[in-house]
N, C-alpha and C. Protein backbone atom coordinates (compact mmCIF):
# COMPACT_ATOMS: atom_id res chain seq x y z
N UNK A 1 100.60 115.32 102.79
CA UNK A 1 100.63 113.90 102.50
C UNK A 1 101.61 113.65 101.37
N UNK A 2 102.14 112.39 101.56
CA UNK A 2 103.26 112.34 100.45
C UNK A 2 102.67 111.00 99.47
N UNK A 3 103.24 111.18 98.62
CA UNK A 3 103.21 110.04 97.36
C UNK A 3 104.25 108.91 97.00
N UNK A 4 103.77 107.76 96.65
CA UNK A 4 104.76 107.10 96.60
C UNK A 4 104.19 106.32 95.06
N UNK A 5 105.65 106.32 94.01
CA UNK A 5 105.18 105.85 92.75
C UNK A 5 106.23 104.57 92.10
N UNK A 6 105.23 103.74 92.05
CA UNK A 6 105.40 102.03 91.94
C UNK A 6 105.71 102.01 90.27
N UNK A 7 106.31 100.85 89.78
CA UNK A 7 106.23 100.29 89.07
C UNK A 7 105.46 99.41 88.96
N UNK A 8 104.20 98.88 88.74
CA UNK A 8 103.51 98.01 88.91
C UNK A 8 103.31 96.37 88.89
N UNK A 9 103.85 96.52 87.69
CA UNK A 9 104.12 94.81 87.25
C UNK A 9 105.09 93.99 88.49
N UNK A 10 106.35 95.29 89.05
CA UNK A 10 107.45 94.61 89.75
C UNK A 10 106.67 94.94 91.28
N UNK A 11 105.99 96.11 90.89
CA UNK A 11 105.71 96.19 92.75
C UNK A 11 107.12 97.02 93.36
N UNK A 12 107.78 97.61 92.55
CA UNK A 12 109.39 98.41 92.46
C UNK A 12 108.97 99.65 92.35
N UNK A 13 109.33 100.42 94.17
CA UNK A 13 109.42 102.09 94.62
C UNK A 13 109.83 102.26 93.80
N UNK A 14 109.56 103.67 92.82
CA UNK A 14 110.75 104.00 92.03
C UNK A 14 111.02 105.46 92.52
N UNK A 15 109.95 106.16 93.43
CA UNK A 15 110.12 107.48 94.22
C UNK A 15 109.31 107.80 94.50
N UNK A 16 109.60 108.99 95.24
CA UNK A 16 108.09 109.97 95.96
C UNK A 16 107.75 111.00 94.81
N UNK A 17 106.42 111.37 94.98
CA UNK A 17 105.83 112.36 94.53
C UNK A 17 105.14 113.24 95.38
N UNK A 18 104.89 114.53 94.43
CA UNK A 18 104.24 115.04 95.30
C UNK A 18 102.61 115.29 95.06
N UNK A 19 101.37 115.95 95.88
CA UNK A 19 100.29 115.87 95.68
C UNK A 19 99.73 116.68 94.12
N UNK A 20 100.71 117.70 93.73
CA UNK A 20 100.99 118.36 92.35
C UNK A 20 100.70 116.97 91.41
N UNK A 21 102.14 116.99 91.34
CA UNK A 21 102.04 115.34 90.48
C UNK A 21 101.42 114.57 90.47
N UNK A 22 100.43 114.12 91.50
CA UNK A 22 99.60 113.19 91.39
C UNK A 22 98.76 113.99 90.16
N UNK A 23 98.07 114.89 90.75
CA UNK A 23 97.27 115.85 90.48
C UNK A 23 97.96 115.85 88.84
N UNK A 24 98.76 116.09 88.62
CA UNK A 24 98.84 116.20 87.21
C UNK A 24 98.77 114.81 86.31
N UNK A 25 99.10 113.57 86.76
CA UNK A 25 98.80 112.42 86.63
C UNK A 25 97.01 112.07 86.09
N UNK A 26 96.14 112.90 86.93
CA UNK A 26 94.41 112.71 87.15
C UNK A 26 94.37 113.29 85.84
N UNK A 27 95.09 114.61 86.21
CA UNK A 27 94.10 115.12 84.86
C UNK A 27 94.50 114.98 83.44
N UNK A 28 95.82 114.33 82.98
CA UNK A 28 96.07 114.51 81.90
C UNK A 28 95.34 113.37 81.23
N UNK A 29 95.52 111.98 81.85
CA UNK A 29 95.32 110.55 81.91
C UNK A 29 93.90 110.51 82.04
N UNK A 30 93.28 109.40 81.38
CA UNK A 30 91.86 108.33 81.76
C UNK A 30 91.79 107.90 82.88
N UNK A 31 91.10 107.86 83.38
CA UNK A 31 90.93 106.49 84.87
C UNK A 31 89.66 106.34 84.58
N UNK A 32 90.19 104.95 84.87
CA UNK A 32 88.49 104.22 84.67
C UNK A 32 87.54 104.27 85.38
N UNK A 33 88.07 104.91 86.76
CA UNK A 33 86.87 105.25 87.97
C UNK A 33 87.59 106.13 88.83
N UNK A 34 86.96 106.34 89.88
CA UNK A 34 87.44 107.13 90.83
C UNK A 34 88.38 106.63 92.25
N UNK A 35 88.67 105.30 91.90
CA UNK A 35 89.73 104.96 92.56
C UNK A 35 91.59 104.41 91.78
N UNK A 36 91.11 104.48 90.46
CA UNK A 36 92.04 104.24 89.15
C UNK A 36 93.14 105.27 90.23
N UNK A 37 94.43 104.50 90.44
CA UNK A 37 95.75 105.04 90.22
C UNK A 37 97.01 104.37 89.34
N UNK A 38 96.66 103.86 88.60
CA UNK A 38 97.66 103.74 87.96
C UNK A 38 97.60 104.02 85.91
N UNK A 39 98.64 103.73 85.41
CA UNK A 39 98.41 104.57 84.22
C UNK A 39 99.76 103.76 83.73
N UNK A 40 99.43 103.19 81.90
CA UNK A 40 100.38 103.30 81.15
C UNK A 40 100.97 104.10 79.94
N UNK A 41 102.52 104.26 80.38
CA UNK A 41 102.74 105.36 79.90
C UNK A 41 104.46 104.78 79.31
N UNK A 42 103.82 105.24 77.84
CA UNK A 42 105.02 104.59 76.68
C UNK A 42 105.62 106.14 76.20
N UNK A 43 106.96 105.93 75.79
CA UNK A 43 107.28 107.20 74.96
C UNK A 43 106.65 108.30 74.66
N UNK A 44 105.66 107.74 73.69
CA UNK A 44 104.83 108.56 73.08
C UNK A 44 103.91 109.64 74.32
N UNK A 45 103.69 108.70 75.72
CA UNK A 45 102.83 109.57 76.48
C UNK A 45 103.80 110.45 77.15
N UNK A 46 105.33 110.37 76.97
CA UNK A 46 106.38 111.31 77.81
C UNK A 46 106.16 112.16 77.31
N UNK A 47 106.14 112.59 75.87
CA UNK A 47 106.07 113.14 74.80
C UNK A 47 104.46 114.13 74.88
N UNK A 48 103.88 113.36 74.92
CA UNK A 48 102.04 113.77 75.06
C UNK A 48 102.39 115.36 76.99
N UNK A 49 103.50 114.35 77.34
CA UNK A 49 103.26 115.08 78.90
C UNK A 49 104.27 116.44 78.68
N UNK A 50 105.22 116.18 78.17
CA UNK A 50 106.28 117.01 77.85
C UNK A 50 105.18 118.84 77.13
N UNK A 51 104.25 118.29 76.05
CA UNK A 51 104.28 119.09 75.26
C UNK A 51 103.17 119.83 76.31
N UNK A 52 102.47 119.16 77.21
CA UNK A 52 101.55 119.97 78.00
C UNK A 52 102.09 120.24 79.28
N UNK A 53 103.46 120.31 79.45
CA UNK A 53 103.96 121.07 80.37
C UNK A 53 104.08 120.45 81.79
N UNK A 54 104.07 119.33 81.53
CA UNK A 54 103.91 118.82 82.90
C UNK A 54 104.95 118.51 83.63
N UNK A 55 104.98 118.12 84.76
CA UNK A 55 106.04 118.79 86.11
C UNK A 55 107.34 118.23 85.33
N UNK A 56 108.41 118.91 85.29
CA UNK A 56 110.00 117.85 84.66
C UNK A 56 110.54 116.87 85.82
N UNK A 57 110.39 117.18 87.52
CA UNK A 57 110.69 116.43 88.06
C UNK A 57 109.84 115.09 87.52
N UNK A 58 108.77 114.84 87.39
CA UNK A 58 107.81 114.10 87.47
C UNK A 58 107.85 113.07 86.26
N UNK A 59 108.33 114.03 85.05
CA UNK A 59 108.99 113.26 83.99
C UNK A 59 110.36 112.65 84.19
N UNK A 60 110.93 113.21 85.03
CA UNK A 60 112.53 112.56 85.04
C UNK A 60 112.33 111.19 85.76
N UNK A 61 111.45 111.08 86.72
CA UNK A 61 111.36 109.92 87.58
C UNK A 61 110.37 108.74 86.54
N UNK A 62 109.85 109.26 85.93
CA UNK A 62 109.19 107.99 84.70
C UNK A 62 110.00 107.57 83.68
N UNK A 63 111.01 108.32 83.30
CA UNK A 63 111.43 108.27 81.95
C UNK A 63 112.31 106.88 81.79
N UNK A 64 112.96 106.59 82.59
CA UNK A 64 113.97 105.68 82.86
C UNK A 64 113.28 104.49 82.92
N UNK A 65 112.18 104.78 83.17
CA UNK A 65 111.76 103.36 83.67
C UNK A 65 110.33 102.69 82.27
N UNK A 66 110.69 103.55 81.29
CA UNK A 66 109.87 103.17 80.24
C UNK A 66 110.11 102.13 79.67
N UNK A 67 111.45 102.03 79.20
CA UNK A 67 111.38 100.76 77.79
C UNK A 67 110.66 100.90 76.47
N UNK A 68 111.17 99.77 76.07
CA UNK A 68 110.59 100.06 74.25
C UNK A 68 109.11 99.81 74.06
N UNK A 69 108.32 98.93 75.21
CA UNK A 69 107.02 98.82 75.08
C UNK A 69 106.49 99.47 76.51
N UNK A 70 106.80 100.12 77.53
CA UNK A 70 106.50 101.14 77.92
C UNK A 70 106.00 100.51 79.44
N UNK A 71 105.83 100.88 79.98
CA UNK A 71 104.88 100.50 81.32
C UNK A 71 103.86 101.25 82.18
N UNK A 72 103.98 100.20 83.00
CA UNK A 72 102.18 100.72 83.57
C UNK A 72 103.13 100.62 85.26
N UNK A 73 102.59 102.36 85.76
CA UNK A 73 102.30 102.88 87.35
C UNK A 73 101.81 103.11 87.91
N UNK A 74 101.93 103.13 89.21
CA UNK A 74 100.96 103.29 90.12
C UNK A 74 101.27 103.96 91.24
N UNK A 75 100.61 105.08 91.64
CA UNK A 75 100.82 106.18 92.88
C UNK A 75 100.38 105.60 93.89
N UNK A 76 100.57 105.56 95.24
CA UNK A 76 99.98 105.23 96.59
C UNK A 76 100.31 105.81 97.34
N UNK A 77 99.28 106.69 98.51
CA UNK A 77 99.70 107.20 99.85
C UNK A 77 100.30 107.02 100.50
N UNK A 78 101.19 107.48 101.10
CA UNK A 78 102.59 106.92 101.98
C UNK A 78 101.84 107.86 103.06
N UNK A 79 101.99 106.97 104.22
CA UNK A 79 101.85 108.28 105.68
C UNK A 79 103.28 108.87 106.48
């Protein structure tokens, strides 16, 4: 199954992921329940992801799309 990861506010593909990445998304991050996919993530959390090793593809596809006050994404199943 493949992943697909939104910008939220715009509703803007910004790429695929894979089920890893999601997966690393769950566990580093809060969700408020068990259907929570999305997550905001400012500098500071590139930084938080960087130091725990998490995927570099996965960081390269967020990084760009941060800004100075940061934003909020969202993963969805693609078939």
């Amino acid at each position: 199954m493949a992943y697909a990861l939104y910008l939220k506010d715009t509703d803007k593909r910004i790429g695929t992921i894979t089920a890893d990445q999601v997966q690393t998304l769950i566990d580093l991050f809060e969700e408020e329940d068990t259907t929570d996919q999305d997550y905001f993530i400012s500098a500071d959390t590139i930084d938080f992801m960087k130091e725990q090793s998490a995927d570099e593809g996965l960081i390269a596809l967020l990084e760009p799309h941060i800004g100075e006050d940061g934003a909020e994404f969202e993963w969805r199943e693609e078939d």
